[in-house]
Structures are given as C-alpha cells and as structure tokens.
Protein backbone atom coordinates (compact mmCIF):
# COMPACT_ATOMS: atom_id res chain seq x y z
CA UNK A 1 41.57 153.24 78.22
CA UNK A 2 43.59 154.37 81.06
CA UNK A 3 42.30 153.03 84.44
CA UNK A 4 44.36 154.28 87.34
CA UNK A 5 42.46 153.73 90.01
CA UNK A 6 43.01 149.86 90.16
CA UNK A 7 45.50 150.61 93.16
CA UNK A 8 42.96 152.45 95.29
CA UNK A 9 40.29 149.55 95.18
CA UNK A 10 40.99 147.24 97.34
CA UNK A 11 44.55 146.38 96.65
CA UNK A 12 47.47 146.46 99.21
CA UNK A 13 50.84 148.43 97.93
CA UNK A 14 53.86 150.00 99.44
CA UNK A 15 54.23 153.61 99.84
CA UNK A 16 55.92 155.43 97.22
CA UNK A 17 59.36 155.25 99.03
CA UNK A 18 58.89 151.82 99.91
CA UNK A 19 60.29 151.34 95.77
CA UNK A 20 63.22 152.67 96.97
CA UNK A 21 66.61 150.57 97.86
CA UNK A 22 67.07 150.43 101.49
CA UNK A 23 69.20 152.60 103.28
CA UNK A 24 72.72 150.67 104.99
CA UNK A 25 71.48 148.88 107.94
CA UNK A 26 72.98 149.59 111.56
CA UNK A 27 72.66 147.73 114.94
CA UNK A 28 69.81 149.83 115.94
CA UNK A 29 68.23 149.78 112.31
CA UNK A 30 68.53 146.72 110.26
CA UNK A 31 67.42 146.39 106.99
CA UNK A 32 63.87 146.21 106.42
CA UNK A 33 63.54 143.81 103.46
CA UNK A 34 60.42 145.46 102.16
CA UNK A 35 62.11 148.03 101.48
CA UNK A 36 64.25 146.68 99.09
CA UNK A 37 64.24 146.30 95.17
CA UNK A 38 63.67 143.23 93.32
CA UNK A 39 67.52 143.49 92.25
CA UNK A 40 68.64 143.79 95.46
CA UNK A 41 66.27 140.29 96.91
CA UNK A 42 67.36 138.39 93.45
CA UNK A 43 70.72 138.38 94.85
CA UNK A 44 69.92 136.92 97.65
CA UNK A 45 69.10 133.70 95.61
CA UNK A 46 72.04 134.27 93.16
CA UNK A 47 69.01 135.08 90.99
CA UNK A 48 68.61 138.08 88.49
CA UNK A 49 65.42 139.35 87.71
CA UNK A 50 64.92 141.21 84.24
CA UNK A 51 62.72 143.52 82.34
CA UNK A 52 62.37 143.81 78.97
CA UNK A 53 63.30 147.72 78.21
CA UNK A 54 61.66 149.84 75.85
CA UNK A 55 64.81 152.38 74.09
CA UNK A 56 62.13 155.20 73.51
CA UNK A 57 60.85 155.55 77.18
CA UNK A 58 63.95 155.00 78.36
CA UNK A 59 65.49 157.76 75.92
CA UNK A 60 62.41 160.36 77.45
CA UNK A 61 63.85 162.79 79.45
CA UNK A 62 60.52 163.96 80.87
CA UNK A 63 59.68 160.45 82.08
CA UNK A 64 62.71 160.16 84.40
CA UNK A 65 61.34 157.28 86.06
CA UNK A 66 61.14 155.06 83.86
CA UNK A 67 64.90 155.22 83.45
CA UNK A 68 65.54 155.35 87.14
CA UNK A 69 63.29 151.99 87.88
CA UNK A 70 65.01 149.72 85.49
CA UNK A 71 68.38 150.40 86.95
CA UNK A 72 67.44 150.20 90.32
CA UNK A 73 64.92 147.12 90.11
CA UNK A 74 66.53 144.65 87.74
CA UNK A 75 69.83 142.83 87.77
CA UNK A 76 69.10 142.07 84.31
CA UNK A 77 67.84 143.96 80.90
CA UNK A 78 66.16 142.47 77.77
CA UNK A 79 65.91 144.53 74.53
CA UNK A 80 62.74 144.57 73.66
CA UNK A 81 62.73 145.11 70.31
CA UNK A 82 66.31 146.91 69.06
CA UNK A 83 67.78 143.71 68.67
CA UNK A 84 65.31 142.01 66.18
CA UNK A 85 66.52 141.55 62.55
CA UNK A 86 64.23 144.94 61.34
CA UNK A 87 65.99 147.35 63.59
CA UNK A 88 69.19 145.65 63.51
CA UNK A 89 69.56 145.02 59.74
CA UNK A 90 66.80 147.53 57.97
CA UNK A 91 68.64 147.03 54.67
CA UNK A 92 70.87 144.28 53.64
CA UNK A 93 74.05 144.31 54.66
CA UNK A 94 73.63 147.40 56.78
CA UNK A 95 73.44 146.99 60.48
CA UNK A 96 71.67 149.82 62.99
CA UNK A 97 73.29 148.96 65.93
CA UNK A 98 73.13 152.31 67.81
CA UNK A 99 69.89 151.61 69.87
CA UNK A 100 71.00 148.04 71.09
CA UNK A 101 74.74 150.10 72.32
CA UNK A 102 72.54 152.15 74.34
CA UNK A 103 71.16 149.63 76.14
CA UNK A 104 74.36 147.56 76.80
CA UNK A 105 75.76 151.00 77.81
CA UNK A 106 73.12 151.53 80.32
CA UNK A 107 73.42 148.24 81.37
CA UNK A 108 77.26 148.39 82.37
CA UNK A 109 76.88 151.62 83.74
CA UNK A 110 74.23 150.31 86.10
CA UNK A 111 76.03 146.87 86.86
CA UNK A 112 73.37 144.64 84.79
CA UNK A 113 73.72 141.62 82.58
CA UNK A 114 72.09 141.77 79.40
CA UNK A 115 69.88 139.33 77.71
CA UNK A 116 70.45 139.26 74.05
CA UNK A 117 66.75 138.67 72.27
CA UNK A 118 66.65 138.04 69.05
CA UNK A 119 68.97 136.13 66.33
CA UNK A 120 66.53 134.12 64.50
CA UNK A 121 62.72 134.58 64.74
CA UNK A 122 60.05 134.32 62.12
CA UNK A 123 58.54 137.47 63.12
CA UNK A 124 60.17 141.34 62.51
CA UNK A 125 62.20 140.32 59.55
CA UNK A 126 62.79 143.22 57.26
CA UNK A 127 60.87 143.19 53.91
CA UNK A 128 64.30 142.78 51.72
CA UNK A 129 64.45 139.59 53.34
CA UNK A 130 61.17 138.18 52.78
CA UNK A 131 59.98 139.98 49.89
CA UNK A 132 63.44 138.96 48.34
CA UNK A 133 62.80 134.76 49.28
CA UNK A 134 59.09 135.24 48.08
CA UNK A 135 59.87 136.40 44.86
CA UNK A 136 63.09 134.17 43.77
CA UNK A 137 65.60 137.11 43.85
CA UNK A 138 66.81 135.23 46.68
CA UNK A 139 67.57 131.08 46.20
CA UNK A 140 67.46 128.97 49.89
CA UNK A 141 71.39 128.57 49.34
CA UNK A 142 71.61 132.66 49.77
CA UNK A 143 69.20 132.06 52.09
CA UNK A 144 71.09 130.27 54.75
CA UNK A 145 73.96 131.76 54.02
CA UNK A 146 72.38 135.13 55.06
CA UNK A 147 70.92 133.43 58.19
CA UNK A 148 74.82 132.65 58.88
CA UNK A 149 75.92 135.95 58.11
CA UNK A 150 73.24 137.87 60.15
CA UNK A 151 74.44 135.90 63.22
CA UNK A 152 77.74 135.84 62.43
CA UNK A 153 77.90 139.23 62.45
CA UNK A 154 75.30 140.14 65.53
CA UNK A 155 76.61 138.02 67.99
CA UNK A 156 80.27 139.40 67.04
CA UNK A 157 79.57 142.53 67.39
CA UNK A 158 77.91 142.31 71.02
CA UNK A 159 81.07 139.42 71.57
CA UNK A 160 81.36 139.63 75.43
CA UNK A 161 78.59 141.86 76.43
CA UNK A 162 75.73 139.52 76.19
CA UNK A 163 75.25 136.61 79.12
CA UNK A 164 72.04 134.95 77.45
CA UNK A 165 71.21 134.81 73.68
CA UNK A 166 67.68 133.71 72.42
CA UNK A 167 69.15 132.21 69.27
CA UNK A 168 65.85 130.57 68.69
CA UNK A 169 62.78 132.04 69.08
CA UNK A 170 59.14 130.05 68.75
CA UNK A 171 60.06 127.31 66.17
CA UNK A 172 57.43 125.27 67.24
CA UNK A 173 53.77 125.45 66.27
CA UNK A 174 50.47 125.55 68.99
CA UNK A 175 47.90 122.76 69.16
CA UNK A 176 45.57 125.32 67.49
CA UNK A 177 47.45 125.49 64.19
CA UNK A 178 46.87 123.62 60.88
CA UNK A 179 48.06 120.95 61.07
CA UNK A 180 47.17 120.78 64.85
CA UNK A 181 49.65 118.14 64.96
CA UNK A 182 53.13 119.87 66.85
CA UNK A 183 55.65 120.83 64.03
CA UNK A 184 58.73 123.24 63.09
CA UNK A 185 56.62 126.34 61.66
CA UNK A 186 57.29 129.92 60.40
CA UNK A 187 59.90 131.50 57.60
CA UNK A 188 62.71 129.23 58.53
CA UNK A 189 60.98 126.27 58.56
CA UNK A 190 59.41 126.28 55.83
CA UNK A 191 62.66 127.75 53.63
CA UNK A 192 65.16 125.96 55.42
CA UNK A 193 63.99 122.71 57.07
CA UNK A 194 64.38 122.41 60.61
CA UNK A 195 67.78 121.80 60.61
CA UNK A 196 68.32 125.85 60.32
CA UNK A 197 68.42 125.63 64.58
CA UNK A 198 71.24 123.14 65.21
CA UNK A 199 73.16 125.69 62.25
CA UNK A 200 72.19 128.74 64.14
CA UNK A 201 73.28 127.82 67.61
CA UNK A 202 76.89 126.52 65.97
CA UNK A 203 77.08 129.57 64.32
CA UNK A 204 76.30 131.87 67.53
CA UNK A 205 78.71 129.78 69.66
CA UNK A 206 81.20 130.15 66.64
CA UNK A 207 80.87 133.70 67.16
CA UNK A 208 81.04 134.08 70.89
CA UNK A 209 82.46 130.84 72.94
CA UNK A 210 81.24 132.36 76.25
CA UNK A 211 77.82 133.82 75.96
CA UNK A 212 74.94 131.40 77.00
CA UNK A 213 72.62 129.94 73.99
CA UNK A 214 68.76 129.36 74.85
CA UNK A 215 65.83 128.67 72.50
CA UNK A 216 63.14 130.39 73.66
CA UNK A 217 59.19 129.89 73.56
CA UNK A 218 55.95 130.66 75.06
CA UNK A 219 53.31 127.84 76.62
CA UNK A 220 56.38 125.61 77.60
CA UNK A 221 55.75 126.52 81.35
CA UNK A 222 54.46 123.15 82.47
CA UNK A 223 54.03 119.17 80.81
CA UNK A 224 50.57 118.25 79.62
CA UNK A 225 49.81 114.99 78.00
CA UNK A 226 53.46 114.04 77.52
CA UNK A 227 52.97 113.34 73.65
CA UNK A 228 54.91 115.56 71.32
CA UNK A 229 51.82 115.52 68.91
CA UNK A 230 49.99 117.65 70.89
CA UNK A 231 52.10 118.80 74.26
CA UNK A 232 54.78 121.67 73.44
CA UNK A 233 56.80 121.67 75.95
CA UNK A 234 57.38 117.68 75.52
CA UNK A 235 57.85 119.23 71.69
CA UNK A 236 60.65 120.82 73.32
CA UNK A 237 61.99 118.63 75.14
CA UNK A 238 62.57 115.96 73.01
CA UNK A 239 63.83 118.60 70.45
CA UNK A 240 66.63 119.87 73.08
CA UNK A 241 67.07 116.30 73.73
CA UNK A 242 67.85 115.33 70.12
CA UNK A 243 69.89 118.82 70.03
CA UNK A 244 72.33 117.58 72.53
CA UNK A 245 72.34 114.09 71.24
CA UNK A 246 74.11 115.69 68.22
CA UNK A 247 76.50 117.80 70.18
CA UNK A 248 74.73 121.25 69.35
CA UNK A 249 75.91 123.50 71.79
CA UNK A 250 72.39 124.61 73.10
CA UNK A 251 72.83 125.91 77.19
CA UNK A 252 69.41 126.54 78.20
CA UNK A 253 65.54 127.12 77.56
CA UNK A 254 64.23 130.02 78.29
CA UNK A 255 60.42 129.78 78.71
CA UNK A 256 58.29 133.31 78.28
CA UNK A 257 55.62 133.14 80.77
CA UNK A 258 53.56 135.17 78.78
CA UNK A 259 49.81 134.22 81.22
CA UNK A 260 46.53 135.33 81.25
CA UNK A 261 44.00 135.40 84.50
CA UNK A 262 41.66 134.08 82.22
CA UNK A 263 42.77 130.61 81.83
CA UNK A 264 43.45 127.97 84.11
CA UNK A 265 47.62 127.91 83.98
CA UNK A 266 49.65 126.09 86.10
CA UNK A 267 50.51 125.78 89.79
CA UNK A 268 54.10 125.76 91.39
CA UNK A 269 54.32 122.17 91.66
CA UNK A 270 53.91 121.64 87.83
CA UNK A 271 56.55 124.09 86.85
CA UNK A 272 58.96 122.75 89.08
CA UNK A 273 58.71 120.07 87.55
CA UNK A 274 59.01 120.75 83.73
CA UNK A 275 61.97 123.02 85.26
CA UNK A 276 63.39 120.03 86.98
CA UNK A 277 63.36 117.93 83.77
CA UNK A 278 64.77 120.55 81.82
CA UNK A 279 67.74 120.35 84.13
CA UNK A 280 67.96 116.72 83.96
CA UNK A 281 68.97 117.02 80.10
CA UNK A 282 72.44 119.87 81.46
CA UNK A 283 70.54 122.66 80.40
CA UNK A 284 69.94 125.88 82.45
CA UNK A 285 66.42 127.58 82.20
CA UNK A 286 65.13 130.89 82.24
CA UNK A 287 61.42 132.81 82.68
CA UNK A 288 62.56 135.55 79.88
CA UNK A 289 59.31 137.62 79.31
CA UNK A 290 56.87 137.32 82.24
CA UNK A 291 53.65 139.28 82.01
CA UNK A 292 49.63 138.24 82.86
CA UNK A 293 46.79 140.12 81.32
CA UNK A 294 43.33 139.95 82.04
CA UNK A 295 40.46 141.18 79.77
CA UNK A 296 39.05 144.41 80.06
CA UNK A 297 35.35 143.94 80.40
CA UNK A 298 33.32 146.80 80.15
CA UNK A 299 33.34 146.63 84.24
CA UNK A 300 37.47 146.38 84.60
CA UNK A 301 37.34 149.95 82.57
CA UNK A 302 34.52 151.61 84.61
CA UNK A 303 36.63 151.00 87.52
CA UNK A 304 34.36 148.46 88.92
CA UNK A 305 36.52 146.39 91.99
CA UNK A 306 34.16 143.22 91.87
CA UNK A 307 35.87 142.90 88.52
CA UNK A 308 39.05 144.81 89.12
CA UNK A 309 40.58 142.88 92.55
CA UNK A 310 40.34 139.59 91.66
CA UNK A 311 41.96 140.13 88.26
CA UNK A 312 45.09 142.05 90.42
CA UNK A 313 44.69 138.54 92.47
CA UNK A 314 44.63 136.07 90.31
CA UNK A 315 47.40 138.47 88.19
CA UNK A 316 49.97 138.21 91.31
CA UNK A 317 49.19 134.85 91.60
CA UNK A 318 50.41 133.99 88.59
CA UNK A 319 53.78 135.95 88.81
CA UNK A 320 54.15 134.24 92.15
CA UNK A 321 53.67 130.88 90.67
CA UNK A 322 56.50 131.42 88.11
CA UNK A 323 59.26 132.78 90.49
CA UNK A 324 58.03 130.22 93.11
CA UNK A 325 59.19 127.86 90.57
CA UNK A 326 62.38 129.11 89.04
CA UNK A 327 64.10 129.31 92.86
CA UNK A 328 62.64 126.21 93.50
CA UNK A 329 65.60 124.94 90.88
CA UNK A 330 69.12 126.19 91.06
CA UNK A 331 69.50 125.51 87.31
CA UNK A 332 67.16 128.38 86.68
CA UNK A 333 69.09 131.34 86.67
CA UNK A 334 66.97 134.55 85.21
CA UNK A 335 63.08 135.58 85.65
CA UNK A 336 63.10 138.81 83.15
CA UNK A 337 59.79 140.34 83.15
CA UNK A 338 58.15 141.46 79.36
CA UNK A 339 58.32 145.26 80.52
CA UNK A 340 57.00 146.36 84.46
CA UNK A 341 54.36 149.20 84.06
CA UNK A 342 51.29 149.40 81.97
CA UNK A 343 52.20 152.56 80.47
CA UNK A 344 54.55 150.79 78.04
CA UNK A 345 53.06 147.49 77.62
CA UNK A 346 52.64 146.02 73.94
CA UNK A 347 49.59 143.91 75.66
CA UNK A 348 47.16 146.29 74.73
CA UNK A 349 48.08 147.05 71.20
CA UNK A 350 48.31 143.29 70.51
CA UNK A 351 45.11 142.10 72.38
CA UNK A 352 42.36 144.04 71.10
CA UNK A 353 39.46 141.25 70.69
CA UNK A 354 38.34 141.61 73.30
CA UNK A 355 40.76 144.08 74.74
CA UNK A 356 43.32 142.98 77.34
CA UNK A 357 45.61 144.34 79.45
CA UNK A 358 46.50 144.84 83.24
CA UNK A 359 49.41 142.61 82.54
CA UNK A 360 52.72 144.32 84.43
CA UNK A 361 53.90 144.36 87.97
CA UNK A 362 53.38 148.17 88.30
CA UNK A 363 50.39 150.27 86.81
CA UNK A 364 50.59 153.41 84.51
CA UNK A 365 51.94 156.23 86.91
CA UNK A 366 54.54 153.69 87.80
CA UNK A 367 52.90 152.03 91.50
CA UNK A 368 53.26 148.56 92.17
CA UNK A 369 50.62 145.93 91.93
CA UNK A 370 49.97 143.00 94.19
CA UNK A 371 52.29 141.24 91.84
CA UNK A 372 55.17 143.49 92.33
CA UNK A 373 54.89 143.02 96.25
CA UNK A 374 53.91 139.17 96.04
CA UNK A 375 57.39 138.62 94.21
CA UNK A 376 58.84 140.25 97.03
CA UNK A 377 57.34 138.09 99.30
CA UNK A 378 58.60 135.52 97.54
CA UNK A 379 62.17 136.31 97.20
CA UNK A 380 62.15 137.51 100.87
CA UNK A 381 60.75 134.13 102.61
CA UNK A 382 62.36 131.82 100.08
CA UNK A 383 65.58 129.94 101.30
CA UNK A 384 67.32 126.95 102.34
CA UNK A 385 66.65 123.67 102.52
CA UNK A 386 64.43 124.02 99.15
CA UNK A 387 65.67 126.95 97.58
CA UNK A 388 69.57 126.89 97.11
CA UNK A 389 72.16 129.55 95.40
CA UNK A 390 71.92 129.37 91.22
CA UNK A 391 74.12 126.64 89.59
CA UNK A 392 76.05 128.61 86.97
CA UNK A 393 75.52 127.06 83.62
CA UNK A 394 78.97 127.01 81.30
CA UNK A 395 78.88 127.56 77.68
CA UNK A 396 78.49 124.45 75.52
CA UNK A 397 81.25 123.58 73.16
C-alpha cells in the first residue's frame, strides 16, 4: 500500500528546494541553515550522518534522485546488503565484489566514508556454507578456518577504503528467546563457541591495522535492569568489557536504532547515558541503521490523519531522541540511517503481521518527514557547552 498523502495531512515540511545545499553565503545573504543538507549540519558537530544504500536504486537511471540524495545528504554510506557473505562469496572460494566497488566508488567520488557492514553475521550466509556444516561435508576445524579466510580476504580487499567495520553482527540473543536467559546465539555460536568474536576482530585488524572494528546490535540503545540475564545492552557491555580485558582489538559499538512508535523506547537522557558508559570502557559508538515504523492500521492506509500525524510525531521523535544523544557524546562519531525514503525500505517486506512501515526520514516520492526536519533542528541548535567536536577513535592494536 502506497500512502502518499501522509505529507499533506497535517505535517510541516520544507519546500522542495529547501533539500537542496545552500547557496555560498554573502554579507547581505548569509546562510540560511534550513537550507542545508544533513551532510553539510553533521559537520558542524564533526559528525557524519549515513544511509544505508540500496546498489539497485542507486544503479536506476530513471530514478535520478535517489542517486543524487545520498551524495548530497550523507557524509557517510552503508552497504546495505552487497557486502553480506551471499553476495560477496555466492560460491566458495569465489568472491562477487563488483557491487560493493560501486559503492566505495561512489563514495570517493562524492567525498564519503564508508561503513563496511557485514563480516560475520548469522543471517545471509550462502547455502554451501550452511548446507555444507549441516551435513558433515564440512568439520568445525574447516569451519573456522573458512570464517578466517572469508575475513581475511574481505577486509583485504576493501584494505583502506573502509572507516568502520561491523565485524560482529547480533551475537547476542533477546529476552524473548529460548532460553530467555541472555546468551551467544545463531550459526557461529552454536558451531564455534563464542570465542569465534575475539578470533574475528584479530583477524579483521590483522587484515587492515587502520580501519575501525565495531560489533554491532539492535535493542542496545539504553540500560534496563542492569543484569546480563535479562538486559542486552549490559549483555554487551560486560562482553566488550571482557573483550578488552583480553586485549581484543574491538574500537567501538555500533548500536542499530532500529524503533517502532508503537512501543515505549527511550528518552535522550537514557541514551546518553548507555552512550556515556560505552565510552567509559575506550570505545567509540555509533547509531548504524536508524529507522522507526509504525503499524499500518486499516486507518494509517485510508489516509486517515487522526492515525497518520501522530505516528509522523511520535516517528520524528524518536529520530530526534537518537541524534540528541549521539552529539550529546563526542565519542559517538556516526548516526547512519537504515535507508531515507519509503520507497526502498525493507520494513515493509519484513513486517507483515500486522503490516508496518512509515519508518524513513523521507516518504515515497522522496519529501521529507517531520523526522527529516526535526534532525535538522537538532543539528542546527545543538552546540557548545554540551555538545563538543567528535573525539576521533584510533584503531586498537
């Protein structure tokens, strides 16, 4: 269901040129900083803010703005999915590692750091991999020595190019699982042990000594109970914690954001904080796939504004409270959001029951939100005393 109407009920936006970067300011005409990308306000914080960029729309020459929004908007690009272990190794042994060039062309010709995202994930694994370990034609020994391989040979081949790896991504289990007790879960976990994510971030800092190394996870925005049985992000903690202990060369966290207007979530305050703590341990930290959908009751897709405004509210809110946060702490030093129009979100296609969506900073035909110009607010009116410039983070040895 297409709705495109949500930006005619109710909600405030800029004008189609207001997108645009600004024009050079003069005496009589200073810069207006509406008027100004997201790229170009990030800076003003030493802060880059991402999006997660889908190869095919940005390959579609008769969607030209698509293309022409992610270089002028973000500082910072994410592969969304040409860098996963299914597109990058479809067969073993044999790497496809023209899509993910693309990007990190576009990327240099456009000025922008890249965010590599993924080296080790349960998810997206080609079938040779786990059909192989499921059947015995492949022992755990091969096993980890594949894992080595694989990012051996990735993070090699994109040596230089990449400022942030997710070397990890989502070891740890939800409260919901069985057990609900917080483990290490997924593929590697369960074929490897959990020592598989002290290997993989040697083996990526091996590979490149200057690119930063993050494990990355969702729900790990703010502290709950402050038990690791049952609080993930004091999971994580305690598991970076440990990491360092043992000399791992882990550099950061990078926490997904990935929010929905129909829970409760978190205000500023408590995400400062788990940022804050996060910092305490050396690490840097990162908001690396930002998006907040809202279900799409049979009112939010007859274009109904009762239902449709305070989902764009609450929606904007959200964002806000997430890049209120990250400038709140120097340490953080990227808020990348999971793709920025609703015509290419995977929201949809993932959330079907019941069907959500609504969950970008611009809608289908490419207009900005309330959340678009609320992060604008934010990066406008934000500044000393309480937010200061980045704190560059140094690769780990």
């Amino acid at each position: 269901m297409q709705l495109k109407r949500w930006l005619t009920v109710g909600a405030v936006v800029l004008a189609a040129g207001g997108v645009a970067g600004a024009a050079p300011a003069t005496a009589s005409h200073p810069v207006d900083p509406s008027q100004q990308s997201l790229r170009q306000l990030g800076m003003r914080h030493d802060l880059y803010i991402g999006t997660a960029v889908d190869m095919a729309a940005l390959a579609d020459t008769a969607d030209p703005q698509y293309r022409e929004i992610v270089s002028r908007e973000f500082s910072t690009v994410t592969a969304e999915n040409v860098m996963k272990w299914e597109t990058l190794e479809p067969t073993r042994g044999t790497y496809n590692f023209g899509p993910a060039d693309e990007l990190i062309a576009f990327a240099k010709r456009n000025n922008q750091k890249v965010r590599g995202h993924v080296l080790v994930w349960q998810n997206q694994l080609p079938s040779w991999l786990t059909t192989g370990v499921s059947n015995g034609t492949i022992s755990k020994d091969e096993l980890r020595d594949i894992l080595r391989n694989h990012i051996t040979t990735v993070v090699k081949h994109f040596k230089g190019k990449i400022w942030q790896w997710d070397v990890v991504n989502e070891a740890v289990s939800d409260p919901w699982d069985t057990p609900s007790t917080l483990h290490y879960k997924g593929f590697w976990a369960q074929n490897l042990g959990p020592g598989y994510i002290a290997d993989a971030f040697r083996w990526a800092r091996a590979a490149d000594p200057k690119a930063l190394l993050f494990y990355n996870d969702y729900n790990i925005e703010a502290f709950g109970s402050g038990d690791p049985a049952n609080d993930k992000t004091q999971f994580v903690y305690d598991m970076a914690k440990a990491l360092l202990r043992d000399r791992v060369p882990i550099d950061g966290i990078g926490s997904q954001g990935h929010l929905g207007t129909q829970y409760g979530n978190y205000d500023t305050i408590q995400v400062a904080a788990a940022l804050k703590k996060f910092a305490g341990l050396g690490l840097a930290t990162a908001f690396t796939e930002v998006d907040v959908r809202s279900q799409m009751t049979a009112g939010v897709q007859a274009g109904d504004s009762n239902e449709i405004n305070p989902r764009l509210q609450a929606s904007a809110a959200n964002y806000s409270v997430l890049l209120q946060a990250c400038l709140a702490d120097p340490h953080c030093l990227s808020y990348t959001v999971w793709g920025f129009t609703d015509k290419h979100s995977w929201v949809p296609g993932w959330f079907s029951n019941p069907p959500e969506g609504m969950a970008t900073i611009m809608d289908e035909n490419y207009q900005p939100k309330r959340a678009y110009n609320l992060m604008k607010a934010d990066l406008i009116h934000s500044g000393p005393p309480y937010v200061q410039p980045r704190i560059p983070q140094k690769p780990r040895r």
